[in-house]
Protein backbone atom coordinates (compact mmCIF):
# COMPACT_ATOMS: atom_id res chain seq x y z
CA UNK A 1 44.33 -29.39 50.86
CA UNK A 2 44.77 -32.84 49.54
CA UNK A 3 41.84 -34.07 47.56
CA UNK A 4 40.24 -30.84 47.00
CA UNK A 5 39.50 -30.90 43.19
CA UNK A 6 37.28 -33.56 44.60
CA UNK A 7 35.83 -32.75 47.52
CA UNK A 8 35.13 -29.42 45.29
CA UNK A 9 33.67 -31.65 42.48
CA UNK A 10 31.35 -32.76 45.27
CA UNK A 11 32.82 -36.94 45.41
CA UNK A 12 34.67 -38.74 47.72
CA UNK A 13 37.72 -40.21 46.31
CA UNK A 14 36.71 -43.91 45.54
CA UNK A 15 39.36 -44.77 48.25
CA UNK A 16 37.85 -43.19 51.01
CA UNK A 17 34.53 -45.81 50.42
CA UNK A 18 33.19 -46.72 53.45
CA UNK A 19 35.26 -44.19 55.51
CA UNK A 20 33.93 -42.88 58.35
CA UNK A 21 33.51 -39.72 56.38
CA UNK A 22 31.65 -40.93 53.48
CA UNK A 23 28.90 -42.59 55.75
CA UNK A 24 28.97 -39.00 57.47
CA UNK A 25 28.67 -37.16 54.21
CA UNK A 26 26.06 -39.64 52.71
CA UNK A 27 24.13 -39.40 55.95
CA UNK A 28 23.61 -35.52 56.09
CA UNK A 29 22.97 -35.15 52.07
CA UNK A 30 20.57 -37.20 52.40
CA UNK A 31 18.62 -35.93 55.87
CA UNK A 32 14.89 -35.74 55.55
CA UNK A 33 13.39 -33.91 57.99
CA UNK A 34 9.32 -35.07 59.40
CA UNK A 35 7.67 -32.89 56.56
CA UNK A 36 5.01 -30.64 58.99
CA UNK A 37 5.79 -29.63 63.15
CA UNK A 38 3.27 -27.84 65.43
CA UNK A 39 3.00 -24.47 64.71
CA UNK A 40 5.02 -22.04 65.31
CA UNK A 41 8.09 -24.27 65.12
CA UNK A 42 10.15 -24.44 62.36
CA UNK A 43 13.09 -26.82 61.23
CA UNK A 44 16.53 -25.61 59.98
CA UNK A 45 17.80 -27.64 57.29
CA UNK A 46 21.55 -26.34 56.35
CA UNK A 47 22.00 -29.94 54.19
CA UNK A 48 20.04 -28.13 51.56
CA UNK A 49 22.85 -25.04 50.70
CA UNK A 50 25.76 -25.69 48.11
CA UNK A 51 28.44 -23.73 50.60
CA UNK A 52 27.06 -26.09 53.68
CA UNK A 53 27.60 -29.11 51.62
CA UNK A 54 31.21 -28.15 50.67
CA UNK A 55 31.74 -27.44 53.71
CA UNK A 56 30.28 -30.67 54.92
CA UNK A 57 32.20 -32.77 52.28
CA UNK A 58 35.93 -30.81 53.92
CA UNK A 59 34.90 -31.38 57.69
CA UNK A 60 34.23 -34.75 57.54
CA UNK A 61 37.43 -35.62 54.87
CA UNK A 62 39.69 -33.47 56.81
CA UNK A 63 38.90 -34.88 59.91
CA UNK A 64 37.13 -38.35 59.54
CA UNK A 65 39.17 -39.83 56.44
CA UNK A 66 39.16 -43.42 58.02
CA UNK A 67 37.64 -46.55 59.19
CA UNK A 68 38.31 -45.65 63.09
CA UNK A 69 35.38 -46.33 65.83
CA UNK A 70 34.85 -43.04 67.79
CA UNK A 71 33.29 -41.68 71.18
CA UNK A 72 30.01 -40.13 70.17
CA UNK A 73 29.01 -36.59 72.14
CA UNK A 74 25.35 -35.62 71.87
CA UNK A 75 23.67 -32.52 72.06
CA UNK A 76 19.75 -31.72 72.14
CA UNK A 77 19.51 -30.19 68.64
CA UNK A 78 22.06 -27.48 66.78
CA UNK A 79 21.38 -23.69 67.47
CA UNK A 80 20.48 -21.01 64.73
CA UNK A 81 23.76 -19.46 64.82
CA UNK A 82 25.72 -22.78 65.22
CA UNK A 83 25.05 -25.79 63.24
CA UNK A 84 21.35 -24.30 61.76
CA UNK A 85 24.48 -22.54 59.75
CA UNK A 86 27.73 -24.59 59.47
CA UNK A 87 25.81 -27.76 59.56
CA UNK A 88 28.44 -29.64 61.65
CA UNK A 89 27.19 -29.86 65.38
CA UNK A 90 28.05 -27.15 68.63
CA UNK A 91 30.33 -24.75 65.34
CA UNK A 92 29.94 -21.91 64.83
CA UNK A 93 31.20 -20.17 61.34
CA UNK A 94 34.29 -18.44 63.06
CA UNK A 95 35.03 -21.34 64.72
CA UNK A 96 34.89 -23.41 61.66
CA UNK A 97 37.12 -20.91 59.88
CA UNK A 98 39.81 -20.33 63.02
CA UNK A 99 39.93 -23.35 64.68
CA UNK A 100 39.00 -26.02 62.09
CA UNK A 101 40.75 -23.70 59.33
CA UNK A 102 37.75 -24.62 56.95
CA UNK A 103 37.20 -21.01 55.38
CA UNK A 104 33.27 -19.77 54.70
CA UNK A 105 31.62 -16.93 53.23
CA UNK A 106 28.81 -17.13 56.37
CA UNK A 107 27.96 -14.28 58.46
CA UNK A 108 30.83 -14.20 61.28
CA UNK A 109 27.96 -14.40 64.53
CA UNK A 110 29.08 -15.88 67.35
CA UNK A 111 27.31 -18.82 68.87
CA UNK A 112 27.89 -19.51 72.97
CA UNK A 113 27.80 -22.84 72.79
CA UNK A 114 30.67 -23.16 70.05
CA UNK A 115 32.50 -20.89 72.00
CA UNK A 116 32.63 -22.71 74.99
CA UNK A 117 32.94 -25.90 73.24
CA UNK A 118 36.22 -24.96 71.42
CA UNK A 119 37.66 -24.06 74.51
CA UNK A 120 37.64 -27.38 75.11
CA UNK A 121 38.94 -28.71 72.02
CA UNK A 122 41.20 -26.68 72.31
CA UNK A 123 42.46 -27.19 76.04
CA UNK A 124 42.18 -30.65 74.78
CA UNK A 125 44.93 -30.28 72.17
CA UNK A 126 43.15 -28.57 68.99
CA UNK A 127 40.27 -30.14 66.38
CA UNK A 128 42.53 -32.57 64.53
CA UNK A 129 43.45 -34.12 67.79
CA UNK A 130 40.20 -33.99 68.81
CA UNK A 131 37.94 -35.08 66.30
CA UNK A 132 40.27 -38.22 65.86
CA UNK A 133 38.87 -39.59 68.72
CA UNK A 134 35.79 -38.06 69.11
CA UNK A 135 32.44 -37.38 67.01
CA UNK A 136 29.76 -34.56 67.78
CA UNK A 137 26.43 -34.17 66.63
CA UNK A 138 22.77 -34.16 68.27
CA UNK A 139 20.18 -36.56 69.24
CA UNK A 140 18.00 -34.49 66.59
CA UNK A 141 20.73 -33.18 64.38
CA UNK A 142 18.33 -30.40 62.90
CA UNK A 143 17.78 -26.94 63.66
CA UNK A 144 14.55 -25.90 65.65
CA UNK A 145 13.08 -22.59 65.65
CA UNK A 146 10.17 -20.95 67.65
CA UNK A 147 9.62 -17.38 67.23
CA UNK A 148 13.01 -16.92 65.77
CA UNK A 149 14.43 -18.53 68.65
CA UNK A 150 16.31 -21.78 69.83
CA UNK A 151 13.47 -24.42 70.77
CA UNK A 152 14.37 -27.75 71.86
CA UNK A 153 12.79 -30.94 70.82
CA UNK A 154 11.30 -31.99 74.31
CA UNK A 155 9.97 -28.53 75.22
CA UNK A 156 6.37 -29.96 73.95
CA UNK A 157 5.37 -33.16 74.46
CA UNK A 158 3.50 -33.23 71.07
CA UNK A 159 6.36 -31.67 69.08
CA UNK A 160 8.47 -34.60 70.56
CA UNK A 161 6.20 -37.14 69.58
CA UNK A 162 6.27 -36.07 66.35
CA UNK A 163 9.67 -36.01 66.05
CA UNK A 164 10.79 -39.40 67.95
CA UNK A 165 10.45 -42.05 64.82
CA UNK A 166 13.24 -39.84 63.22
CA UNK A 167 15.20 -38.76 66.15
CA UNK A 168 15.43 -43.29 66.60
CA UNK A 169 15.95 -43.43 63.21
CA UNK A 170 19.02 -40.97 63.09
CA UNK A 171 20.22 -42.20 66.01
CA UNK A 172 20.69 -45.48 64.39
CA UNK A 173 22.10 -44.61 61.35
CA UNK A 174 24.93 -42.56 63.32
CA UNK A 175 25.96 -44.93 65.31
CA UNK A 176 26.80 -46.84 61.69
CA UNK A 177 28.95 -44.40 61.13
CA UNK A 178 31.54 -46.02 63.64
CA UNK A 179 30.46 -45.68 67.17
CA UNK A 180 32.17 -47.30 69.76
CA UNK A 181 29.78 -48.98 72.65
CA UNK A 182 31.63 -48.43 75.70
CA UNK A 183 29.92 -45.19 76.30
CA UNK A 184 28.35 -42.38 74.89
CA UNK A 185 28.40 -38.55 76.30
CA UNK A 186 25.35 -36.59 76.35
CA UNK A 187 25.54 -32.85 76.29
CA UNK A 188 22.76 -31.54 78.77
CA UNK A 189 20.71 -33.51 82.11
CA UNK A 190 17.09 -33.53 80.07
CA UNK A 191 18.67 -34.53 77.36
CA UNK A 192 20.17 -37.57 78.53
CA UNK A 193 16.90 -38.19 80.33
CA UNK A 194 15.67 -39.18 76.36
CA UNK A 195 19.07 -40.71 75.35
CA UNK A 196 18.62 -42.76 78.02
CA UNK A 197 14.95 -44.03 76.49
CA UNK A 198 15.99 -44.37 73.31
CA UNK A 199 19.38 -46.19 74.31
CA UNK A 200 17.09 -48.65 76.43
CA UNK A 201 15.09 -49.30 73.36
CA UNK A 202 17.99 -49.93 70.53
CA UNK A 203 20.85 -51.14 73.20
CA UNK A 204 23.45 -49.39 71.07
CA UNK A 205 25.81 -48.24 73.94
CA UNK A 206 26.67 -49.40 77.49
CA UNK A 207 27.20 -46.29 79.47
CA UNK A 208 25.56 -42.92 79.28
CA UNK A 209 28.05 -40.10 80.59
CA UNK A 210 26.28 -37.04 81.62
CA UNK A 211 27.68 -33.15 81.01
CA UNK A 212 26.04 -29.83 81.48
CA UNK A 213 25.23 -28.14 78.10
CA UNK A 214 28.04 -25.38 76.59
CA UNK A 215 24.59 -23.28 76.08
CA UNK A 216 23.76 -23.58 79.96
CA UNK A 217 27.20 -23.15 81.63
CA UNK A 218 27.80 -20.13 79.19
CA UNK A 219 24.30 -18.58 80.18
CA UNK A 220 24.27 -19.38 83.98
CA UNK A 221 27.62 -20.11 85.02
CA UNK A 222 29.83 -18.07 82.71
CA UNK A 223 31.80 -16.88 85.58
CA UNK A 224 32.90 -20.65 86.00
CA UNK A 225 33.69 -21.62 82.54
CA UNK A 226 37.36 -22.44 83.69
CA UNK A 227 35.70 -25.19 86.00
CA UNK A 228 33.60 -26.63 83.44
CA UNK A 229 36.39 -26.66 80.96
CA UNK A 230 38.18 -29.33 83.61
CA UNK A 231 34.63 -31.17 84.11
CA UNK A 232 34.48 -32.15 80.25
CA UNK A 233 38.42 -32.34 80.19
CA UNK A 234 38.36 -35.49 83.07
CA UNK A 235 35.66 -37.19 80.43
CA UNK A 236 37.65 -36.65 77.28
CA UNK A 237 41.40 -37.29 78.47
């Protein structure tokens, strides 16, 4: 892949400066989590492993290597076996490895979510198509577990108010990456109930589209994955 000795030597070419990659990359090195949650929950922080960083560093070069505005698409926060792993939001590592063709030495679980997800993509014409218009990530782009299990960040009202001065924060520094205004997609109903909040607060986009969450259709409405595949499909053509 071009520019591997470098992305391998962990830089970004000095031509890629300011790309929307490098603010990507510099962004998620550099994520620093609150320090302490309410028991029992626990935050997943990928950013920290050498193979998540490398693979970080060949996402966002491969498929971000520009100056271009993008459509942002916001989930609640990434799952255990989705981007608590890969680090990039709603992929899995098989997904990474078949349909982004970024190979990893990660355990080959399947997450729902990225499964349904890269349906999409792919009905929508594959990731490099995809991603060129489009950027994914969370309105808390950490991990949270309870129990050893997915936990959302407004399932307590404490845990949420400990987390909101960095879920603003990150919010903002995302949209630096090269957001365009028009309108922003949020993955889940609750979810956008927040976006919504926080959006009021920081004006940073004019529209808030609302789509039900790959983790819900794929656990309730599995058997009409086909009709939620055209629901996100109207959005993104």
């Amino acid at each position: 892949m071009k520019n591997s000795h470098q992305i391998k030597s962990g830089k970004i070419p000095r031509n890629e400066e300011d790309t929307f990659a490098e603010r990507a990359v510099n962004f998620f090195f550099n994520l620093i989590p609150a320090r302490k949650l309410i028991s029992p929950v626990k935050i997943m922080n990928p950013y920290k492993s050498k193979e998540v960083r490398e693979v970080i560093k060949e996402f966002f070069v491969k498929f971000y290597n520009d100056k271009n505005e993008r459509i942002f698409i916001l989930g609640i926060n990434p799952g255990r076996f989705g981007g608590g792993i890969t680090g990039i939001s709603f992929t899995d590592p098989i997904r990474l490895e078949e349909n982004c063709g970024i190979k990893n030495s990660f355990e080959k679980k399947p997450e729902l979510s990225s499964k349904f997800f890269y349906e999409v993509i792919n009905a929508y014409g594959g990731a490099a198509k995809f991603y060129s218009r489009y950027y994914v990530s969370a309105l808390y782009p950490l991990a949270l577990i309870k129990n050893g299990k997915n936990y959302n960040y407004y399932e307590s009202k404490k845990l949420f108010n400990q987390l909101k001065t960095d879920i603003k924060l990150f919010l903002q520094k995302q949209f630096q990456f090269g957001a365009k205004k028009n309108y922003v997609i949020s993955l889940g109903r609750k979810n956008a109930e927040f976006l919504r909040t926080f959006n009021n607060e920081l004006s940073l986009f004019n529209k808030i589209i609302t789509l039900d969450h790959p983790r819900y259709i794929m656990q309730y409405k599995m058997k009409s994955a086909e009709f939620y595949i055209s629901e996100y499909l109207k959005f993104l053509q």
